[in-house]
C-alpha atoms as a PDB file:
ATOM      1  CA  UNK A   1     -77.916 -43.096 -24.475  1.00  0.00           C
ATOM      2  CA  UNK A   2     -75.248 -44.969 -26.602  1.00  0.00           C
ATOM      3  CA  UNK A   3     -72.424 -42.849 -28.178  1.00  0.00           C
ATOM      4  CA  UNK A   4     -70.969 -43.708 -31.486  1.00  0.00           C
ATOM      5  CA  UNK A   5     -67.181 -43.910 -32.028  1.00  0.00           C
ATOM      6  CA  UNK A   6     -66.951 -41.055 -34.513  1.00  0.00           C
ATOM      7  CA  UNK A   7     -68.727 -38.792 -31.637  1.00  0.00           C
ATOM      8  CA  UNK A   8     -66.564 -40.013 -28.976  1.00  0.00           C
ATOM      9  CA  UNK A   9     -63.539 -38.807 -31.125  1.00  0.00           C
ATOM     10  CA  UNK A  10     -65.148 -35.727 -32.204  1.00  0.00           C
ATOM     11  CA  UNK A  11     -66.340 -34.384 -29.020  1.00  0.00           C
ATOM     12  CA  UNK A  12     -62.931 -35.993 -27.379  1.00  0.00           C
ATOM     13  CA  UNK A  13     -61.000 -33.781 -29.576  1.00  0.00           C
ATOM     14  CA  UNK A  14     -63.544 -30.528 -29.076  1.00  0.00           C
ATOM     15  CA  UNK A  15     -62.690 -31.260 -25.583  1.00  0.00           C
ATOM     16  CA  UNK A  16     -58.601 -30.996 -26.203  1.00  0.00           C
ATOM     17  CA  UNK A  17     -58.854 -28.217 -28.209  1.00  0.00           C
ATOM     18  CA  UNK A  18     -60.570 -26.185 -25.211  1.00  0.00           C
ATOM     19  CA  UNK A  19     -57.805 -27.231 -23.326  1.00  0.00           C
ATOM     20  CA  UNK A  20     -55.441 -25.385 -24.853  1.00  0.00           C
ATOM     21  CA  UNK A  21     -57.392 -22.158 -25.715  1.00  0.00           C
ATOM     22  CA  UNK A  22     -57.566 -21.920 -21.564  1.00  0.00           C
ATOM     23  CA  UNK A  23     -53.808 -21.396 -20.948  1.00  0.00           C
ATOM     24  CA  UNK A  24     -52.450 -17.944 -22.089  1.00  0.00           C
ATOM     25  CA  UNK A  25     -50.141 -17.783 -24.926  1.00  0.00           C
ATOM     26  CA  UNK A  26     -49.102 -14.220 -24.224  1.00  0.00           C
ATOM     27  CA  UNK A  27     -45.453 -15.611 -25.460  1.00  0.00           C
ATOM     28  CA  UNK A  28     -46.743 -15.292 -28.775  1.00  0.00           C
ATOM     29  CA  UNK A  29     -46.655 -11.461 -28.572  1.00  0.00           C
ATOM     30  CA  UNK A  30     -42.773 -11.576 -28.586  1.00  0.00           C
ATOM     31  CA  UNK A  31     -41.541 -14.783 -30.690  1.00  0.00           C
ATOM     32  CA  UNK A  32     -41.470 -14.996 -34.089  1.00  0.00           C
ATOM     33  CA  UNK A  33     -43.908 -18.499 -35.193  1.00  0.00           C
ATOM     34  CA  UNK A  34     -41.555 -20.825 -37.422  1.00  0.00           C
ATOM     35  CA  UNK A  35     -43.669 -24.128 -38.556  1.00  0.00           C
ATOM     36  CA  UNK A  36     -40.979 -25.318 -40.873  1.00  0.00           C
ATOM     37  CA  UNK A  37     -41.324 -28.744 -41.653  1.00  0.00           C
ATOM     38  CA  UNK A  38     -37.766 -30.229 -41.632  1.00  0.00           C
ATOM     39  CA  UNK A  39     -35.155 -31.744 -39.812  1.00  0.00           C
ATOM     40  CA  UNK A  40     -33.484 -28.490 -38.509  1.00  0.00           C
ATOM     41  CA  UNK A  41     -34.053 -24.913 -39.030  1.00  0.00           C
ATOM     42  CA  UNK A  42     -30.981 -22.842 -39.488  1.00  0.00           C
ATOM     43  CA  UNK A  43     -31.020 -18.796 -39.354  1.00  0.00           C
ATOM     44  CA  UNK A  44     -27.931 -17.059 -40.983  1.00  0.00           C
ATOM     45  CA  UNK A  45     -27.366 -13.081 -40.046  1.00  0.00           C
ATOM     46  CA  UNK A  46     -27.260 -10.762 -42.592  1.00  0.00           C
ATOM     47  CA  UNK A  47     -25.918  -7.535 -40.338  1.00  0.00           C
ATOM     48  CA  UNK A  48     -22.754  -7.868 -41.947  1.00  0.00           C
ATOM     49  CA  UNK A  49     -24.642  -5.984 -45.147  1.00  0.00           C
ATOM     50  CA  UNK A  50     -23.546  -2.737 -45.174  1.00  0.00           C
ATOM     51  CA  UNK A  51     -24.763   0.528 -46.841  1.00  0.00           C
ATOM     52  CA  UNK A  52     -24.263   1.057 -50.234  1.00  0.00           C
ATOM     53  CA  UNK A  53     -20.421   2.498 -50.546  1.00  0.00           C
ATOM     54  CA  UNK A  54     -19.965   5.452 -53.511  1.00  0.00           C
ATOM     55  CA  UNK A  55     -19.749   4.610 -57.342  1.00  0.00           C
ATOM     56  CA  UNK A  56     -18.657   6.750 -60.506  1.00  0.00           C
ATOM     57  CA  UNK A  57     -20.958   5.388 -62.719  1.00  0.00           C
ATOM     58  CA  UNK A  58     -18.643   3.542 -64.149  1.00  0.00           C
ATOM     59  CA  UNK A  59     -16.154   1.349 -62.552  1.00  0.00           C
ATOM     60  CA  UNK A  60     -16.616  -1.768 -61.512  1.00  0.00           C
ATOM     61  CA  UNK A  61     -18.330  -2.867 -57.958  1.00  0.00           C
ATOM     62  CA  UNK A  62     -17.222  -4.837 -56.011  1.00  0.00           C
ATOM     63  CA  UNK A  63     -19.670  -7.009 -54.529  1.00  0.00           C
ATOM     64  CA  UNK A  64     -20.502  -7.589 -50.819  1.00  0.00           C
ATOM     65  CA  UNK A  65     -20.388 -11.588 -50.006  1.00  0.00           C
ATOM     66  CA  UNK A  66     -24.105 -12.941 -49.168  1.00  0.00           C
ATOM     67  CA  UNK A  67     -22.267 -15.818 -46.656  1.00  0.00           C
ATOM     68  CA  UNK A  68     -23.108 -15.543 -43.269  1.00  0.00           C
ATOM     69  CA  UNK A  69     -20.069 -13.461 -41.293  1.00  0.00           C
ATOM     70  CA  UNK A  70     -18.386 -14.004 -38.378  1.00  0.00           C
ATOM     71  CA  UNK A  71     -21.269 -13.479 -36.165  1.00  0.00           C
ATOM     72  CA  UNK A  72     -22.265 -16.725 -38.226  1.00  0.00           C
ATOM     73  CA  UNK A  73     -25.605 -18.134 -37.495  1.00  0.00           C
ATOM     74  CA  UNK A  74     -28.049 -19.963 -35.351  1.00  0.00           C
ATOM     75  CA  UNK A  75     -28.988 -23.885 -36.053  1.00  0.00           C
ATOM     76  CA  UNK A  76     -32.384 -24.495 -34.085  1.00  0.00           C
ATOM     77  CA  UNK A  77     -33.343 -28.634 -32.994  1.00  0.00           C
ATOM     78  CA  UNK A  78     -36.024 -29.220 -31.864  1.00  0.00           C
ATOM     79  CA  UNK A  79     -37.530 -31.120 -28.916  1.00  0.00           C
ATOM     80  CA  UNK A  80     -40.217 -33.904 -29.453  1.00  0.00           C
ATOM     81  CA  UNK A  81     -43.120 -34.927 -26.768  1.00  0.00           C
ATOM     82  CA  UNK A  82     -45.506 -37.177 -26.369  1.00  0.00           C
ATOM     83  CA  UNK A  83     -48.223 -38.455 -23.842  1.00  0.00           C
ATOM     84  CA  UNK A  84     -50.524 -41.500 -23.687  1.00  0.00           C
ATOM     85  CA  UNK A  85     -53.591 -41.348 -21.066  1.00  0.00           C
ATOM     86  CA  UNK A  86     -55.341 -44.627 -20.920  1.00  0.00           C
ATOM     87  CA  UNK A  87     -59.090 -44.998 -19.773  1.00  0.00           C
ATOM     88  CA  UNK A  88     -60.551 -47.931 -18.939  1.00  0.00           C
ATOM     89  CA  UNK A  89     -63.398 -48.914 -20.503  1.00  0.00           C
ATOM     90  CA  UNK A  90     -65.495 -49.120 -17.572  1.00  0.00           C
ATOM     91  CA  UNK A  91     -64.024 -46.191 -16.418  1.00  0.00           C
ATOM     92  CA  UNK A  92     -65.392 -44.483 -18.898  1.00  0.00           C
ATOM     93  CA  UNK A  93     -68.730 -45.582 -18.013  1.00  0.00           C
ATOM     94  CA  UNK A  94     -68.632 -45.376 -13.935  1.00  0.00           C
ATOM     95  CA  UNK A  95     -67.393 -41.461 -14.331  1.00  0.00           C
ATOM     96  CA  UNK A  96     -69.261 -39.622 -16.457  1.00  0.00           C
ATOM     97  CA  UNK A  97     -67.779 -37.359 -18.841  1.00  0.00           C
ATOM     98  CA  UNK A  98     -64.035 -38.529 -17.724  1.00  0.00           C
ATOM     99  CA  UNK A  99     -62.548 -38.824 -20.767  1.00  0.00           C
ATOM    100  CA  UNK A 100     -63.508 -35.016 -22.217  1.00  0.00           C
ATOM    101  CA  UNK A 101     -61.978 -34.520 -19.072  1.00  0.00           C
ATOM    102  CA  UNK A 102     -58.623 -35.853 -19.628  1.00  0.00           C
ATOM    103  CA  UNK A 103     -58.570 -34.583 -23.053  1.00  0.00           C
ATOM    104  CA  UNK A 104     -59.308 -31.046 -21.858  1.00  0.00           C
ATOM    105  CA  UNK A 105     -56.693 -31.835 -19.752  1.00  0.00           C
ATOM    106  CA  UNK A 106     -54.183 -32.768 -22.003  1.00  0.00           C
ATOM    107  CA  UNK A 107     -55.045 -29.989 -23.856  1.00  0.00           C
ATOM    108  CA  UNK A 108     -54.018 -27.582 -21.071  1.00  0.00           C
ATOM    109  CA  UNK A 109     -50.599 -29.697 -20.778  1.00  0.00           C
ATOM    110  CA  UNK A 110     -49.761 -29.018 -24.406  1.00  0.00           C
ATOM    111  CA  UNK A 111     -50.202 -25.033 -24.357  1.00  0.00           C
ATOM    112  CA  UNK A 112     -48.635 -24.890 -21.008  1.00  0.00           C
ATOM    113  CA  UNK A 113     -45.734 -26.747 -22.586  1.00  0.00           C
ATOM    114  CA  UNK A 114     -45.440 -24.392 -25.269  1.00  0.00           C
ATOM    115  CA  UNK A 115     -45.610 -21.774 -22.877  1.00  0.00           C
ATOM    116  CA  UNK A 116     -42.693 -23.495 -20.641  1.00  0.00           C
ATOM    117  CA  UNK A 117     -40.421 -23.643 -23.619  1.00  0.00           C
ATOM    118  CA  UNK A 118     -40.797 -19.958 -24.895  1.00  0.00           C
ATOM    119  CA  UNK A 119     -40.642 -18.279 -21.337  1.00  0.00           C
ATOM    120  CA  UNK A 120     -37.491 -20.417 -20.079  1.00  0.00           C
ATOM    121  CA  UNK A 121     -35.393 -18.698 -22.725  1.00  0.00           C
ATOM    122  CA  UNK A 122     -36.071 -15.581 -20.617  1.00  0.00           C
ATOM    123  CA  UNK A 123     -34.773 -17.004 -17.668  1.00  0.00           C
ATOM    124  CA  UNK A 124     -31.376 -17.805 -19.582  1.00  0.00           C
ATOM    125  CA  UNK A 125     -31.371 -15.119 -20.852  1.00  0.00           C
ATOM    126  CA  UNK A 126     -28.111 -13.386 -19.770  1.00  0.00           C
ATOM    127  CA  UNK A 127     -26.111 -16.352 -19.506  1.00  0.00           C
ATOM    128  CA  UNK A 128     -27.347 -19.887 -21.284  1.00  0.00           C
ATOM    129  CA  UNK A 129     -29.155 -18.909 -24.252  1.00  0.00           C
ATOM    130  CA  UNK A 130     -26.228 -17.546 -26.432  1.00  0.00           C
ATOM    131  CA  UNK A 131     -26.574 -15.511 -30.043  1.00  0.00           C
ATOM    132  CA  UNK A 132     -23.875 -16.349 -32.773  1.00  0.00           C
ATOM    133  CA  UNK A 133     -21.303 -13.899 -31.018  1.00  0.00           C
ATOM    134  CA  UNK A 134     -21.116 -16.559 -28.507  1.00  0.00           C
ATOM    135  CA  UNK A 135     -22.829 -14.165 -25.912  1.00  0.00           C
ATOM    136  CA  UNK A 136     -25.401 -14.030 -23.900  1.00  0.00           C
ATOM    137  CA  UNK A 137     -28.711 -13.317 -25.734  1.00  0.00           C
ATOM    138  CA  UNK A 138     -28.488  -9.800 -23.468  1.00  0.00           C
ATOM    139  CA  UNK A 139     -24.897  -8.866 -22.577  1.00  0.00           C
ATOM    140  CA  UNK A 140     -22.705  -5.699 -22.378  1.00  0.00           C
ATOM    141  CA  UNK A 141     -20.040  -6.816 -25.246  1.00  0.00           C
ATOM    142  CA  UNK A 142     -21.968  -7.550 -28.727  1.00  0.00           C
ATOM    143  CA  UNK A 143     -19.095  -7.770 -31.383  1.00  0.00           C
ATOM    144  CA  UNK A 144     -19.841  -5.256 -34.604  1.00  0.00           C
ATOM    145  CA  UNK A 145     -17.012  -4.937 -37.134  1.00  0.00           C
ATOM    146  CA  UNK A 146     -15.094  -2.487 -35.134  1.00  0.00           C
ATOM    147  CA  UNK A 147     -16.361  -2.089 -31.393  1.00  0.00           C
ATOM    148  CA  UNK A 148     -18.831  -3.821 -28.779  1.00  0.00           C
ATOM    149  CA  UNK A 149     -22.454  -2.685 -28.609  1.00  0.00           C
ATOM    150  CA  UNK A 150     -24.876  -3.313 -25.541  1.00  0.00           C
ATOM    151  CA  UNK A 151     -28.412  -4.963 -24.724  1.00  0.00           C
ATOM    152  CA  UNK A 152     -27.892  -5.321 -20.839  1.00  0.00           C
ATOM    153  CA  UNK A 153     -28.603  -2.935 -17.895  1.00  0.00           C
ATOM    154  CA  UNK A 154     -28.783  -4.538 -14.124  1.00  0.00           C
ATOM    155  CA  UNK A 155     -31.162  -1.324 -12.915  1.00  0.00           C
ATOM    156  CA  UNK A 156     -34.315  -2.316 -10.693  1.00  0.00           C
ATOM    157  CA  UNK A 157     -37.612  -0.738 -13.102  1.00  0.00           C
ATOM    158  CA  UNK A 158     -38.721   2.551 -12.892  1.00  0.00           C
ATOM    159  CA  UNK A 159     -39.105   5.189 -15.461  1.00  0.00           C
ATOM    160  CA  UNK A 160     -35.702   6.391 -15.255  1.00  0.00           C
ATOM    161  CA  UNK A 161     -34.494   2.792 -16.428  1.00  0.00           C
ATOM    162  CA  UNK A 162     -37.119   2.136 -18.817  1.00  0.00           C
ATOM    163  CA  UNK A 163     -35.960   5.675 -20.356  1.00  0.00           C
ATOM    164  CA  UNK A 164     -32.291   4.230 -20.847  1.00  0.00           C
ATOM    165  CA  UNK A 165     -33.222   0.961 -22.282  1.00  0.00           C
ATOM    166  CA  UNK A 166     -35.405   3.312 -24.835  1.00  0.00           C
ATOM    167  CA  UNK A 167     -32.112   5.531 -25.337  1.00  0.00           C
ATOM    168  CA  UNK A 168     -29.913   2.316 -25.945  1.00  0.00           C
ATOM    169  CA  UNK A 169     -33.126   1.105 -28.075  1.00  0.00           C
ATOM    170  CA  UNK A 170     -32.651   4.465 -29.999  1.00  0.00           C
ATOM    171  CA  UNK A 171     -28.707   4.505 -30.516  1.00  0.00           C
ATOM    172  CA  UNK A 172     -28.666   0.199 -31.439  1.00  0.00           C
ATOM    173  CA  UNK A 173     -26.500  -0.304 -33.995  1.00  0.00           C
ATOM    174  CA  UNK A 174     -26.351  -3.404 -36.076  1.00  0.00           C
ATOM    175  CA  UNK A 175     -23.151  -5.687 -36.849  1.00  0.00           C
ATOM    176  CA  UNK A 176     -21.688  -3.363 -39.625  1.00  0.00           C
ATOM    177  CA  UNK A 177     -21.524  -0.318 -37.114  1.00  0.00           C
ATOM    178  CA  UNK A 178     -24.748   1.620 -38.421  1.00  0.00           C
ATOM    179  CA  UNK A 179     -27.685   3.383 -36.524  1.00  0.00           C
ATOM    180  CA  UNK A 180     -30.784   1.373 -36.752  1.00  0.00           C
ATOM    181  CA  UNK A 181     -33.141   3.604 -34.011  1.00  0.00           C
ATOM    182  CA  UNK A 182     -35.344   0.735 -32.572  1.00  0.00           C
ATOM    183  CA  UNK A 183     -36.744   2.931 -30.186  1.00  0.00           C
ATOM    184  CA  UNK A 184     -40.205   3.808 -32.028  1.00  0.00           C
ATOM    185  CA  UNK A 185     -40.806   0.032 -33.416  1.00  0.00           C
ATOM    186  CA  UNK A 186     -44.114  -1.008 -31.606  1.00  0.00           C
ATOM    187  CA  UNK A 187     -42.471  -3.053 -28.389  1.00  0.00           C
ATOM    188  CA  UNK A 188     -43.606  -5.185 -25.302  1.00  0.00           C
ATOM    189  CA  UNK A 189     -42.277  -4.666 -21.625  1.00  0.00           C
ATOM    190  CA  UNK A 190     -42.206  -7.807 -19.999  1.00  0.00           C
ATOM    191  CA  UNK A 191     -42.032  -8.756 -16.530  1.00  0.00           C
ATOM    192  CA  UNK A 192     -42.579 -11.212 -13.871  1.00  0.00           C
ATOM    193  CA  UNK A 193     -45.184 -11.196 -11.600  1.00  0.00           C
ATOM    194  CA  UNK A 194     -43.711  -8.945  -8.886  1.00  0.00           C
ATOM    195  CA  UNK A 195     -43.445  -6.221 -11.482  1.00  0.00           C
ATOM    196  CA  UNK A 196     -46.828  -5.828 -12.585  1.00  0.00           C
ATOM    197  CA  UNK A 197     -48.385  -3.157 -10.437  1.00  0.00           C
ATOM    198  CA  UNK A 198     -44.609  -1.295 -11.255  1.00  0.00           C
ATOM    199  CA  UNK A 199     -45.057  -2.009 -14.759  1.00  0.00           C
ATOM    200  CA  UNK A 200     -48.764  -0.282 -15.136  1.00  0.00           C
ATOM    201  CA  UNK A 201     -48.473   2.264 -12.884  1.00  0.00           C
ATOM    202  CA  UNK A 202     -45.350   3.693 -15.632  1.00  0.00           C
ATOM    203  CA  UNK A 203     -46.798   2.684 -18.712  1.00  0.00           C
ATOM    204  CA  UNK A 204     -50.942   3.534 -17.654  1.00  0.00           C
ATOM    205  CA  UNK A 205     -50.428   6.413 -15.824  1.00  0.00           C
ATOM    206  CA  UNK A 206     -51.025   9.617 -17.066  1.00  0.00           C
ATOM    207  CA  UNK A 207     -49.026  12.045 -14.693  1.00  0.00           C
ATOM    208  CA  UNK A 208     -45.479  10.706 -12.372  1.00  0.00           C
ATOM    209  CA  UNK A 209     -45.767  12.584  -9.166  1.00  0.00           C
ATOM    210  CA  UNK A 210     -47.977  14.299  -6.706  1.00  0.00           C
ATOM    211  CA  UNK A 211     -46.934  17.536  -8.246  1.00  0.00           C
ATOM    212  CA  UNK A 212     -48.856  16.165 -11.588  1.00  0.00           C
ATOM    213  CA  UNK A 213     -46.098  16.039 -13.839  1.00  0.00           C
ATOM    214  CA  UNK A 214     -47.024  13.979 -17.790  1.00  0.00           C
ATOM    215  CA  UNK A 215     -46.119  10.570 -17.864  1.00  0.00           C
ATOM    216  CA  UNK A 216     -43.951  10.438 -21.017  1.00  0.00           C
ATOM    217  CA  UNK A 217     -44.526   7.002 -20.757  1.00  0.00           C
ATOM    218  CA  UNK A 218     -48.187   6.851 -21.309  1.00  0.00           C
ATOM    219  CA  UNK A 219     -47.819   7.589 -24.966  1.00  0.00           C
ATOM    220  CA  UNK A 220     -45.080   5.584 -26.257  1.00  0.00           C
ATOM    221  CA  UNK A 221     -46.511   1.943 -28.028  1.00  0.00           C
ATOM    222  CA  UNK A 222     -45.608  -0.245 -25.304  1.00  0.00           C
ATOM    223  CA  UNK A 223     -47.835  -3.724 -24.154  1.00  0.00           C
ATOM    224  CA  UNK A 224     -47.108  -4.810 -21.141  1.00  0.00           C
ATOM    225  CA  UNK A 225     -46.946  -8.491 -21.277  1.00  0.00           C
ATOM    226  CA  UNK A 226     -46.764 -10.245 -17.531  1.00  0.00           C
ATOM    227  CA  UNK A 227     -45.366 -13.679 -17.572  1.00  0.00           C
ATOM    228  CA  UNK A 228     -46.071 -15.818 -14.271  1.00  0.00           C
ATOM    229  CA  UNK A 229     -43.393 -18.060 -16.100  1.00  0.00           C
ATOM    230  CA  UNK A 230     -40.609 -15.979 -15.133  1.00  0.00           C
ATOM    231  CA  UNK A 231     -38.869 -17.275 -12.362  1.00  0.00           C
ATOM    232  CA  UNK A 232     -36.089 -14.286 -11.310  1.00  0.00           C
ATOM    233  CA  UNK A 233     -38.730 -11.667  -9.525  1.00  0.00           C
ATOM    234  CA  UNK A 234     -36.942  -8.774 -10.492  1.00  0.00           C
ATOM    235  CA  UNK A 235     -35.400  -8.987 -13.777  1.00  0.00           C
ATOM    236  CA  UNK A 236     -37.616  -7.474 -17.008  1.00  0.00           C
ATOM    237  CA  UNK A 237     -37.152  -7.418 -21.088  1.00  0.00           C
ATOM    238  CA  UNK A 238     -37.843  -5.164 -24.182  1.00  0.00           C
ATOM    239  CA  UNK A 239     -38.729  -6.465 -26.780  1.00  0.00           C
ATOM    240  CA  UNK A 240     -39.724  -5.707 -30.176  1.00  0.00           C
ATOM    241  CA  UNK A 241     -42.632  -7.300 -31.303  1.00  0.00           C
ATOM    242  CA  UNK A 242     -42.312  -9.957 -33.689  1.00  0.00           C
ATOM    243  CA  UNK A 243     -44.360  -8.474 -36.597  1.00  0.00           C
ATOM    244  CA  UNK A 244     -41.268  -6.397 -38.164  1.00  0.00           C
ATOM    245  CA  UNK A 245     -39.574 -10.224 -38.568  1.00  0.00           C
ATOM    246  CA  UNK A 246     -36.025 -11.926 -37.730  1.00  0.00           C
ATOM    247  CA  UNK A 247     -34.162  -8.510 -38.504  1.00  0.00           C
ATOM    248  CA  UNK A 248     -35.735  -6.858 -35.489  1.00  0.00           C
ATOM    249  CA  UNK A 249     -36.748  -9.248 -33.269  1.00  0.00           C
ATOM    250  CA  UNK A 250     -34.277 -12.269 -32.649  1.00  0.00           C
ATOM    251  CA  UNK A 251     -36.826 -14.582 -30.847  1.00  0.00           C
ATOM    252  CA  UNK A 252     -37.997 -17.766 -32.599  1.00  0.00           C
ATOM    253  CA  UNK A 253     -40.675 -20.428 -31.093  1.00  0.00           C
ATOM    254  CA  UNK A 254     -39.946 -23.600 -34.102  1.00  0.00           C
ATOM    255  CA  UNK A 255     -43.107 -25.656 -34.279  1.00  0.00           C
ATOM    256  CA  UNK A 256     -41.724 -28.532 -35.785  1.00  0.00           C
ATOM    257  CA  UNK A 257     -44.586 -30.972 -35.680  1.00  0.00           C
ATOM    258  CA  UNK A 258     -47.829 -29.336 -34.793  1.00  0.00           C
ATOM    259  CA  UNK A 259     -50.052 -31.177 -31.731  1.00  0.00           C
ATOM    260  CA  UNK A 260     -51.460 -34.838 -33.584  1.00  0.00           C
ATOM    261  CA  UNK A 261     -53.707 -36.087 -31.536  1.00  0.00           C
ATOM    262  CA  UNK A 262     -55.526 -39.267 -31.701  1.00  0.00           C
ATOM    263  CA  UNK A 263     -58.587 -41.061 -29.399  1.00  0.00           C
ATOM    264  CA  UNK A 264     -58.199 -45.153 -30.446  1.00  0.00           C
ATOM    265  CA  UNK A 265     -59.491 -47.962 -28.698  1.00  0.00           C
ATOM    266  CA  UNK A 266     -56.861 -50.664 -28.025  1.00  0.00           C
ATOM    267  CA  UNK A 267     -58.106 -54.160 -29.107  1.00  0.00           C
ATOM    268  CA  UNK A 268     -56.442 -56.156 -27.023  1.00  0.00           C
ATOM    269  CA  UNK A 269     -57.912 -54.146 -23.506  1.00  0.00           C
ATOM    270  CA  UNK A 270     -61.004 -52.759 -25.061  1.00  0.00           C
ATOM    271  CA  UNK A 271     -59.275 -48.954 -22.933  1.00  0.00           C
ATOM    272  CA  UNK A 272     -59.872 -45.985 -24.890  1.00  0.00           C
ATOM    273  CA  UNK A 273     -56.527 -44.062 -25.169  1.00  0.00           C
ATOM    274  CA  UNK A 274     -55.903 -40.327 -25.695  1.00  0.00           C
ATOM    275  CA  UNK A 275     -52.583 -39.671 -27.768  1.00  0.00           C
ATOM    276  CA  UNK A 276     -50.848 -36.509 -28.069  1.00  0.00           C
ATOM    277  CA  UNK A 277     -47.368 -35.911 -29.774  1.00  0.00           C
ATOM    278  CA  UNK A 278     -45.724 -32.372 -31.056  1.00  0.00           C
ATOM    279  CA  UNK A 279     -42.571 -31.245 -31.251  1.00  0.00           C
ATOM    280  CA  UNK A 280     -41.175 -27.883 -30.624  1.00  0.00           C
ATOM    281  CA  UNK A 281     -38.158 -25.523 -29.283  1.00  0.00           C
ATOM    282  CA  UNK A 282     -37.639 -21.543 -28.567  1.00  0.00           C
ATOM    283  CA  UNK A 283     -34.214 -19.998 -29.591  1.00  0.00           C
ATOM    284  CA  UNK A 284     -32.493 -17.175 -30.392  1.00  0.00           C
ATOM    285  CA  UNK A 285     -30.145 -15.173 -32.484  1.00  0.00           C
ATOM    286  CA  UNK A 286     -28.018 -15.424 -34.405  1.00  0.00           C
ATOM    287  CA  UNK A 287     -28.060 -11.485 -33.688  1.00  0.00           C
ATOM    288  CA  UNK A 288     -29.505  -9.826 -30.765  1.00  0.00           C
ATOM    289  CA  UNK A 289     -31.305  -6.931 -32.481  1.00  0.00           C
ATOM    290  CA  UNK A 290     -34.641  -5.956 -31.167  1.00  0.00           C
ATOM    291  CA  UNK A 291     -33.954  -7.204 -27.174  1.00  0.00           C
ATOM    292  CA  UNK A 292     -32.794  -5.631 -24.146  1.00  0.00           C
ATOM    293  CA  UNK A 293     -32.848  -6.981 -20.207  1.00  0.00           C
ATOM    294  CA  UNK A 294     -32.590  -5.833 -17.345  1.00  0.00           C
ATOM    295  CA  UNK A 295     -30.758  -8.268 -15.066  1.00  0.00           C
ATOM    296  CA  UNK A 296     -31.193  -6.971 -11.514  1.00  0.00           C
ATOM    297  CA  UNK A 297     -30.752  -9.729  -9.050  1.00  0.00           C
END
């Protein structure tokens, strides 16, 4: 039965759009979505805010400057990609259904890219991927106006070190030295692989011990997001989730150009070829509110 061009390219992109509903996006439980359609994307802190100082009603105030402070702020660029599958035209013919295939395909090589992007932040986590203080996303010395404040623990997970990333969660303080209590902000405990079965058995069970002691744990809103993506088997994150924004939660997946894709025939070789271009990057900062790691390896 002869297929029209307009079908080809309709059912051709039906077929790429499967694709990438078929790889899990589970990174989109912890980044903030950015499609921002401009060169760069820049991110200033605003931590340096503090609360409102005491007034007599009638002298003048002094205002606070709105300019980004010394921990500054976070420029994102982005990344562009692009892939061209040719198909012969015969080929086409000789395997049936080949070209839905390739576009499912490419589909699946999109989402898995966006996936790539937003989980290898984790795994740079503690060194690499840097917040305006010019540390590590999750480190022990976070500048505020007058001391350091800490995101980082290197303790293997259990509930005992789960319950001191929730106290750290709980005494956070922001840039200008004042309590902000993350610890009862909906949040996501993610792990690798290796930590799953640890990971449920805190979070799902409902007593601790033999002696059937209540699993504090079991109560608290926590999703437990496993990433196969992360690459250190021991290390694990807590994260906010992004739905209270950029001032608790400092992870940001830019969409910069969203996935074009085009099915054309090329005139000159009669091929059909499958075109895919996006462009994209995961960052963070320019404070590290709303994150703490565990690096344990």
């Amino acid at each position: 039965m002869a297929i029209s061009t307009s079908n080809l390219i309709h059912t051709t992109v039906q077929r790429f759009l499967e694709g990438q509903s078929l790889v899990k996006d589970d990174w989109r439980k912890v980044f903030i979505e950015d499609k921002t359609d401009d060169g760069s994307l820049r991110r200033a802190s605003v931590e340096s805010v503090p609360m409102p100082a005491t007034w007599d009603g009638d002298a003048d105030v002094s205002a606070v400057s709105g300019t980004p402070d010394s921990t500054g702020a976070t420029t994102l660029s982005y990344q562009a990609y692009c892939q061209i599958v040719d198909v012969g035209k015969y080929v086409a013919k000789d395997v049936p259904g080949i070209v839905g295939m390739l576009a499912q395909a490419q589909g699946m090589g999109v989402a898995s890219r966006y996936a790539t992007t937003a989980w290898a932040l984790f795994g740079n986590a503690f060194a690499s991927e840097t917040v305006a203080d010019t540390k590590a996303l999750c480190a022990t010395d976070h500048t505020t106006t007058s001391t350091t404040r800490s995101n980082k623990v290197t303790t293997a997970l259990d509930r005992a070190a789960l319950d001191t990333v929730r106290q750290m969660a709980r005494e956070w303080v922001n840039f200008s030295d004042e309590i902000m209590d993350l610890a009862d902000y909906d949040a996501c405990l993610v792990v690798p692989a290796e930590l799953e079965a640890t990971a449920r058995q805190i979070l799902g069970s409902s007593v601790t011990s033999g002696q059937m002691q209540a699993n504090q744990w079991a109560g608290y809103p926590i999703t437990l997001v496993v990433s196969p993506y992360l690459t250190d088997a021991n290390d694990w994150f807590y994260v906010l989730e992004p739905k209270y924004g950029a001032s608790l939660n400092p992870l940001i997946f830019w969409e910069r150009s969203a996935p074009s894709y085009q099915v054309i025939t090329d005139q000159d070789n009669l091929k059909t070829r499958l075109i895919v271009d996006f462009a994209c990057v995961a960052d963070a900062g320019p404070e590290p509110t709303g994150i703490f790691g565990a690096a344990v390896s």
